[in-house]
C-alpha atoms as a PDB file:
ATOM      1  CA  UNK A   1       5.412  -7.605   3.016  1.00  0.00           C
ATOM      2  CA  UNK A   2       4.093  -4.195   2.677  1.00  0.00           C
ATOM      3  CA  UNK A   3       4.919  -1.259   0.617  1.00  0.00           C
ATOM      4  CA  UNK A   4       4.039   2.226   1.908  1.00  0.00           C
ATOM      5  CA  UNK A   5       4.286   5.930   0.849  1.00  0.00           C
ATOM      6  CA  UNK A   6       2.362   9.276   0.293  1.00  0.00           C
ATOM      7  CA  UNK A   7      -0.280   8.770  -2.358  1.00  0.00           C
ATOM      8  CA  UNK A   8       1.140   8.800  -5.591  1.00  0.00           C
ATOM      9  CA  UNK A   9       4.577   7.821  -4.735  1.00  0.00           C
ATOM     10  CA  UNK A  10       4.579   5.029  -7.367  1.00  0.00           C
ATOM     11  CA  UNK A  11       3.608   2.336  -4.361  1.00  0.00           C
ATOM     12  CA  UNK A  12       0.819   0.886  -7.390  1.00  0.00           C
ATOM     13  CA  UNK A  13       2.994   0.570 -10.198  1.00  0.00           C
ATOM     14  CA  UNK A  14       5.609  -0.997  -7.703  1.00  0.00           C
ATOM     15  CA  UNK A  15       3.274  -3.681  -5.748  1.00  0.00           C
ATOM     16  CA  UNK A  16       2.335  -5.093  -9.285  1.00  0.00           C
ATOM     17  CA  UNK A  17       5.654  -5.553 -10.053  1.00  0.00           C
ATOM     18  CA  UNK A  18       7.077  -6.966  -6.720  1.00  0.00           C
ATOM     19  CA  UNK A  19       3.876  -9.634  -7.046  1.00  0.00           C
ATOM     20  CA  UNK A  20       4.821 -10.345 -10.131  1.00  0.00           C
ATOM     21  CA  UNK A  21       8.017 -11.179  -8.918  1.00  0.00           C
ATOM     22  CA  UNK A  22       7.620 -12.978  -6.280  1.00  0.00           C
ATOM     23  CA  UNK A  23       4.187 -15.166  -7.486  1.00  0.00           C
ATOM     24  CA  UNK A  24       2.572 -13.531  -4.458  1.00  0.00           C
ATOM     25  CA  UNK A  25      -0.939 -10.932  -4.275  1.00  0.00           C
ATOM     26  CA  UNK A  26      -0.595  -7.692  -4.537  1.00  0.00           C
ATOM     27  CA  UNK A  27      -3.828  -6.348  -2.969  1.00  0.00           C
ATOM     28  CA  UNK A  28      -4.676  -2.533  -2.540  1.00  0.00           C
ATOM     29  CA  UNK A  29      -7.403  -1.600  -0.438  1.00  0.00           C
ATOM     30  CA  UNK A  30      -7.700   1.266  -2.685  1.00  0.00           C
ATOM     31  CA  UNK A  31      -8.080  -0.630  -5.634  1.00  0.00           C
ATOM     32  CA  UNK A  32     -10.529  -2.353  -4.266  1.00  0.00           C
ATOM     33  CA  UNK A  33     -12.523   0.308  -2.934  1.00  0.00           C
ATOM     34  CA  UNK A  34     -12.789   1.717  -6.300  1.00  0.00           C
ATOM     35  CA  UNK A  35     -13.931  -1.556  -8.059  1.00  0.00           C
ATOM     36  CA  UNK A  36     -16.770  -1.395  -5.400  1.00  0.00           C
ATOM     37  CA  UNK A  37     -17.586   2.086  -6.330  1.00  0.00           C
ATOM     38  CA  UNK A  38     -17.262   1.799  -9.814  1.00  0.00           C
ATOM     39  CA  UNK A  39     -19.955  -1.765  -9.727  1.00  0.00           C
ATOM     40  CA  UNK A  40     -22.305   0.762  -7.104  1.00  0.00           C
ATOM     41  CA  UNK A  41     -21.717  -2.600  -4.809  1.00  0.00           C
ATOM     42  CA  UNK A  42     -23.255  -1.502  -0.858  1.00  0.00           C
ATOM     43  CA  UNK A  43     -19.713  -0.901  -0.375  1.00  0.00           C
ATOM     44  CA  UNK A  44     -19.466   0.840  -2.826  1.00  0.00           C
ATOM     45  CA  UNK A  45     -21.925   3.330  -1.810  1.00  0.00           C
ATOM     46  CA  UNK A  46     -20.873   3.146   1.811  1.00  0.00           C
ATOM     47  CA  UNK A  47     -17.616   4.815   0.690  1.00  0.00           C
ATOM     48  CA  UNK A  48     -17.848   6.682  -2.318  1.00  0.00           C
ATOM     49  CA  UNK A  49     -18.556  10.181  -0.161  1.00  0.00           C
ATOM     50  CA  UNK A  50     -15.385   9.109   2.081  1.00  0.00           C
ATOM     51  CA  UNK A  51     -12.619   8.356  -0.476  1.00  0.00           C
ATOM     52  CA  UNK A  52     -14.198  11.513  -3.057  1.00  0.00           C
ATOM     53  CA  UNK A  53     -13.214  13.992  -0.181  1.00  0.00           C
ATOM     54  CA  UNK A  54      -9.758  12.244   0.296  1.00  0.00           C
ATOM     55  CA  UNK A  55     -10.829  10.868   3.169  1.00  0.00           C
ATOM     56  CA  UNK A  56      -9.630   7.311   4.693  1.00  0.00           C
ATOM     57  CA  UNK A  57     -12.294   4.517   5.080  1.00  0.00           C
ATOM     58  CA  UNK A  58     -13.174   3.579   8.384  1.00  0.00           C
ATOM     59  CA  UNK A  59     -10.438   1.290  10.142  1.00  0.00           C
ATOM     60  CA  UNK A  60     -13.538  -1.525  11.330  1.00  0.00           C
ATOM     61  CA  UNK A  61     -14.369  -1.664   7.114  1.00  0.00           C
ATOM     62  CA  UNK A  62     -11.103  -1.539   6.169  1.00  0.00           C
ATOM     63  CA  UNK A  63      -9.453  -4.353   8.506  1.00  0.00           C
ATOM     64  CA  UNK A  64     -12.612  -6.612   7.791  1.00  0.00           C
ATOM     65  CA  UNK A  65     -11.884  -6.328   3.861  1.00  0.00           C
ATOM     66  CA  UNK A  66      -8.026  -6.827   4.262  1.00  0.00           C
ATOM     67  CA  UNK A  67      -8.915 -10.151   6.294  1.00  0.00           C
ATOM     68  CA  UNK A  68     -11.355 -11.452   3.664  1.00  0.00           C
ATOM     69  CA  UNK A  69      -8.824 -10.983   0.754  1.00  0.00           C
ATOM     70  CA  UNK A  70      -6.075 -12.296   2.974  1.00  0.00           C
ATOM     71  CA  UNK A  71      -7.931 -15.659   3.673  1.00  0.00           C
ATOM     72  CA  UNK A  72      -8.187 -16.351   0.074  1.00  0.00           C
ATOM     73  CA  UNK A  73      -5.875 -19.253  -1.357  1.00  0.00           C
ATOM     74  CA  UNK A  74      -3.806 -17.050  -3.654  1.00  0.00           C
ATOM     75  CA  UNK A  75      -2.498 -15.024  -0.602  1.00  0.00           C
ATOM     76  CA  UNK A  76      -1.214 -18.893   1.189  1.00  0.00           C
ATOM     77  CA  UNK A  77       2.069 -18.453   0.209  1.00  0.00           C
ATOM     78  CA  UNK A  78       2.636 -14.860   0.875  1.00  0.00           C
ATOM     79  CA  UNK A  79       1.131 -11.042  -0.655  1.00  0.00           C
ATOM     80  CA  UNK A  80       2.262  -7.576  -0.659  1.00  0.00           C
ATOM     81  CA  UNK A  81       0.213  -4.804   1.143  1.00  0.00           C
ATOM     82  CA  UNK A  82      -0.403  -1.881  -0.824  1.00  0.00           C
ATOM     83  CA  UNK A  83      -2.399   0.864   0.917  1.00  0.00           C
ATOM     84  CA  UNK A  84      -2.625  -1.084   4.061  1.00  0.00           C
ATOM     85  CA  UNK A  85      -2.419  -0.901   7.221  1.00  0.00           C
ATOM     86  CA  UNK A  86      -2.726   3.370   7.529  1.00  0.00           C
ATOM     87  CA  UNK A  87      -3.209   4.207  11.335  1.00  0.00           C
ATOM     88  CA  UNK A  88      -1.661   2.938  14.477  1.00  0.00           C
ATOM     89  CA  UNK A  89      -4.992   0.526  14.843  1.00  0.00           C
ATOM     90  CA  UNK A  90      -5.028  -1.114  11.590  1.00  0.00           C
ATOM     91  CA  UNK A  91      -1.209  -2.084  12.738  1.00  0.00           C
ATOM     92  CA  UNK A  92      -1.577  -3.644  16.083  1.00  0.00           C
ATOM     93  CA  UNK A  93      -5.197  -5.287  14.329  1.00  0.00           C
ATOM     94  CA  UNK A  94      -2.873  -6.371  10.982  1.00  0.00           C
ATOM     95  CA  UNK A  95       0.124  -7.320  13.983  1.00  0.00           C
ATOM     96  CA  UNK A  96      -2.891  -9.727  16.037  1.00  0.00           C
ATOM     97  CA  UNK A  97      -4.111 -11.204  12.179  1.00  0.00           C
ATOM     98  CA  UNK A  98      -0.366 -12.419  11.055  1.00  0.00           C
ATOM     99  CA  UNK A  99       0.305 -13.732  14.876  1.00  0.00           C
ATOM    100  CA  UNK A 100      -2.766 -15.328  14.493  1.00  0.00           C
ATOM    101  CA  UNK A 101      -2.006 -16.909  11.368  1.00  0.00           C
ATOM    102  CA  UNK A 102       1.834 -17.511  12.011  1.00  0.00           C
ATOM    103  CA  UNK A 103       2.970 -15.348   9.364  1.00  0.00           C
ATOM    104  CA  UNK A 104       5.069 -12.332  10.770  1.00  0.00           C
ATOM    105  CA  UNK A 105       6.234  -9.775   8.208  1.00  0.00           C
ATOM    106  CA  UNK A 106       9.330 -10.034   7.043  1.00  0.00           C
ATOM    107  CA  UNK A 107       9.787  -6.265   5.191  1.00  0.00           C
ATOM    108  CA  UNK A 108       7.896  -2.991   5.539  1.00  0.00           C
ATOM    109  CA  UNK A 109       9.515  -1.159   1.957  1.00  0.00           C
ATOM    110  CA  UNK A 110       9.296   2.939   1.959  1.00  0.00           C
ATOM    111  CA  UNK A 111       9.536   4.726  -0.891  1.00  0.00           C
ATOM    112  CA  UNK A 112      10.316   7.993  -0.914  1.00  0.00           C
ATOM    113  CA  UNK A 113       9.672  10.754  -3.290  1.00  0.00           C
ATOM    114  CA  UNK A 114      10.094  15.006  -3.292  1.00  0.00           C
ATOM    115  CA  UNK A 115       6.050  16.007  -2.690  1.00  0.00           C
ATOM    116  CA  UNK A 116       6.526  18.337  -6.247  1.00  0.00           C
ATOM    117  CA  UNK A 117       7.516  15.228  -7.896  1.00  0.00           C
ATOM    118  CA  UNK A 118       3.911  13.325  -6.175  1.00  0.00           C
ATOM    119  CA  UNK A 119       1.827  15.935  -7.198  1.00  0.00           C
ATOM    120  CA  UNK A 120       3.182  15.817 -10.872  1.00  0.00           C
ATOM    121  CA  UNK A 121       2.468  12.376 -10.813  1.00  0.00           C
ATOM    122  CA  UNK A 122      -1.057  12.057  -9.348  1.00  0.00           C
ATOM    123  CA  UNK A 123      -1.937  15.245 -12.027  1.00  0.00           C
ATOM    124  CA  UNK A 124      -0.783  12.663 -15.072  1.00  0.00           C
ATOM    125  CA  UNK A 125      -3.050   9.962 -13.167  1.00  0.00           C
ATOM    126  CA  UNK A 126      -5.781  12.134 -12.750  1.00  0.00           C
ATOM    127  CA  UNK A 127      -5.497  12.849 -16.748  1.00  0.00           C
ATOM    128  CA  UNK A 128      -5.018   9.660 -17.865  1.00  0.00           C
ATOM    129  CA  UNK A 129      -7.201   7.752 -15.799  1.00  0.00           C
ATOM    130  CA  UNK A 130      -9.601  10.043 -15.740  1.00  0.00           C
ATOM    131  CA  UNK A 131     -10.027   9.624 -11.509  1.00  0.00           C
ATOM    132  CA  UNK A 132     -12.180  12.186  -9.696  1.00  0.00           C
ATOM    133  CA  UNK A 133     -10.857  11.370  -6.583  1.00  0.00           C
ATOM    134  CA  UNK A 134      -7.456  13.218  -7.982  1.00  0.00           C
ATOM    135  CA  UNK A 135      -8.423  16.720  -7.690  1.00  0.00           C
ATOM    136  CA  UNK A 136      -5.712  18.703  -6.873  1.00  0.00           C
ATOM    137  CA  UNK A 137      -7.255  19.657  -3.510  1.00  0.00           C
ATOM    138  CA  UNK A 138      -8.428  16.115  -2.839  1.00  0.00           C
ATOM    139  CA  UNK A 139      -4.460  15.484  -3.543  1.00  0.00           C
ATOM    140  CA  UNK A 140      -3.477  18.222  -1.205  1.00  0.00           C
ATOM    141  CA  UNK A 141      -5.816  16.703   1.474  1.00  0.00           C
ATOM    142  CA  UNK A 142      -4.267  13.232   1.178  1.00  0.00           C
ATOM    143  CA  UNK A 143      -1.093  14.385   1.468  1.00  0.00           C
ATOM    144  CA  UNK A 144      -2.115  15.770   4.860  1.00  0.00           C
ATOM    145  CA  UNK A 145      -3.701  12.935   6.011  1.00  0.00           C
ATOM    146  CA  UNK A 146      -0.754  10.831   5.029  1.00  0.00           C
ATOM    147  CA  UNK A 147       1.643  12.975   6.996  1.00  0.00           C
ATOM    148  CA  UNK A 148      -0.757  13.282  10.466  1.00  0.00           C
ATOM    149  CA  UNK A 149      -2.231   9.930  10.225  1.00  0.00           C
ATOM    150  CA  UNK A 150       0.312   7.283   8.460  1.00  0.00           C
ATOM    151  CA  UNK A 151       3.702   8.783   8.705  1.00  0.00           C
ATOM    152  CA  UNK A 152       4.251   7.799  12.619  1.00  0.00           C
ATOM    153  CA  UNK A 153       3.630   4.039  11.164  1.00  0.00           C
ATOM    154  CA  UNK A 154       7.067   4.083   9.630  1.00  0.00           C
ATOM    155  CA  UNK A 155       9.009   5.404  13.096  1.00  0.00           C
ATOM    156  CA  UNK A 156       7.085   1.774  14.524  1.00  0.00           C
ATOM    157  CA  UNK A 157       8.138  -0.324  11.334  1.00  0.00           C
ATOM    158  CA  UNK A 158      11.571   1.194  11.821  1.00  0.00           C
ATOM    159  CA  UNK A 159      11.823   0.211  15.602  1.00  0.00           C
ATOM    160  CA  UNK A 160      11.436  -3.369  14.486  1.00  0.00           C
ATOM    161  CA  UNK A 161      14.112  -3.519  12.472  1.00  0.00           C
ATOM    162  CA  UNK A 162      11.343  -4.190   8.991  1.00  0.00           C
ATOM    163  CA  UNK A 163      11.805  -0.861   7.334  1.00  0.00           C
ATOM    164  CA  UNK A 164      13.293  -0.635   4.039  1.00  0.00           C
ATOM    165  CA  UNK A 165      13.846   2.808   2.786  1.00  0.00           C
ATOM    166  CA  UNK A 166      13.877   2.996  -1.533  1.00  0.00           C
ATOM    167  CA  UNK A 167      14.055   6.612  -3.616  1.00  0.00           C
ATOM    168  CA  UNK A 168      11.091   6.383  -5.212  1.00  0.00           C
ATOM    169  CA  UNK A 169      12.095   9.434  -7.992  1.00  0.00           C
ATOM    170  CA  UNK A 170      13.015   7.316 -11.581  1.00  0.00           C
ATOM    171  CA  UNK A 171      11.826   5.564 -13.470  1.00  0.00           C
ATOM    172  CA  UNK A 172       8.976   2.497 -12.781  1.00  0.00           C
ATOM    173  CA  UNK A 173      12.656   0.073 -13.986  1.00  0.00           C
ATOM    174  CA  UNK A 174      15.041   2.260 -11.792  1.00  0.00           C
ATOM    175  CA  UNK A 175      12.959   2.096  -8.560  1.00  0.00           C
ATOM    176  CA  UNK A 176      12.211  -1.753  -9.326  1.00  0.00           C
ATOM    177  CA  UNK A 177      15.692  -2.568  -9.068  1.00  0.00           C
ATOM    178  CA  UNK A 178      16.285  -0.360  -5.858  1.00  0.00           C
ATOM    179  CA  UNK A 179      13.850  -2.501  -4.316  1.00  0.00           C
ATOM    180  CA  UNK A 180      14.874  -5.918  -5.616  1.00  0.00           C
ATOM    181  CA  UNK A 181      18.542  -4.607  -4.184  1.00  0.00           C
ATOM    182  CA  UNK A 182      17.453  -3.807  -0.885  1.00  0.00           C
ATOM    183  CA  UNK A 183      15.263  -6.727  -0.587  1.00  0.00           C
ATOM    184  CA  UNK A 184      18.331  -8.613  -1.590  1.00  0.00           C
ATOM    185  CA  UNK A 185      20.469  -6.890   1.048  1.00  0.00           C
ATOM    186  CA  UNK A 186      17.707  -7.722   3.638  1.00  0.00           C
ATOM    187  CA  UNK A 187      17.797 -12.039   2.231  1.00  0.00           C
ATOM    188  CA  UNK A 188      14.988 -11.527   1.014  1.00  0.00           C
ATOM    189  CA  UNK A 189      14.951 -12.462  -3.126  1.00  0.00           C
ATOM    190  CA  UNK A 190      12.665 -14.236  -5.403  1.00  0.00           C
ATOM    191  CA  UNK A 191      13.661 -17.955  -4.089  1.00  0.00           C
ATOM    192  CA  UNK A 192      12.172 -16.839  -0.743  1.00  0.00           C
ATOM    193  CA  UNK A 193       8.232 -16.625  -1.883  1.00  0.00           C
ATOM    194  CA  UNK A 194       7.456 -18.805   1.388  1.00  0.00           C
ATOM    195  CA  UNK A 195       8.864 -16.356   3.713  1.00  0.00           C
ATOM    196  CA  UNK A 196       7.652 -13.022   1.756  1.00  0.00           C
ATOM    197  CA  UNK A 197       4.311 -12.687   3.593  1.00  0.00           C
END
């Protein structure tokens, strides 16, 4: 599955929890970017400049890192893409990797959330967490992005039939169940771990 959104529409907080649920990975490229920044690993460095000016990574970096993490064993019986793909490339790439693999995706879950309501929420990040890549410009930039680069992804997830649209305004409990309904309403509930990938 994968779970898309405009930065800071809660698609974090709710990947965790739909892992959880289901015993699958949740992996986010951009948590993993920033664990290679944070450690100064050579990717680290490679991308810091990129993802401090709100900036996406390269799509060749990007899809080679989503294919490593994919191959591990934890990801076997399924995993949740958070973050991933962004661009009309990284799709057809992700669309040849699952063919490849036999594992076609089986939901594509939107949330969706007023942009006031995202830039409240990536402020409280930036303030808790403590994130410099948060700056409210940096946030005004990735909105941007989102909207010229990653938006047209939905209109191709829709024409297969694999979007799921969820309000992503409540709280992290409120939107949890949205999704676990409309999963539901798709056949798609916790007893079906081997087909969530």
């Amino acid at each position: 599955m994968l779970i898309v959104g405009p930065p800071g529409s809660g698609k974090g907080t709710q990947a965790k929890r739909i892992g959880e649920t289901f015993g699958i990975p949740d992996v986010s490229t951009g948590d993993i970017f920033r664990h290679n920044i944070r450690t100064e690993t050579p990717l680290g460095v490679q991308v810091k400049a990129i993802v401090d000016a709100g900036d996406y990574v390269p799509d060749e970096l990007t899809n080679a890192i989503v294919t490593d993490r994919l191959m591990e064993d934890d990801a076997a019986n399924g995993f949740l893409l958070d973050g991933y793909p962004r661009t009309v490339d990284q799709v057809a790439y992700l669309d040849d990797l699952l063919e490849r693999d036999g594992r076609p995706l089986e939901a594509v879950i939107r949330l969706v959330a007023d942009q006031e309501e995202i830039i409240a929420r990536l402020t409280r990040r930036a303030e808790e967490q403590g994130r410099a890549d948060d700056s409210v410009d940096a946030i005004r930039h990735r909105q941007e992005v989102y909207s010229r680069e990653t938006a047209p992804l939905v209109e191709i997830y829709r024409d297969r039939g694999l979007l799921v649209d969820v309000d992503g305004v409540g709280t992290p409990d409120e939107v949890g169940d949205r999704i676990a309904d409309a999963l539901a309403s798709r056949g798609i509930g916790e007893a079906d771990v081997e087909a969530a990938s």
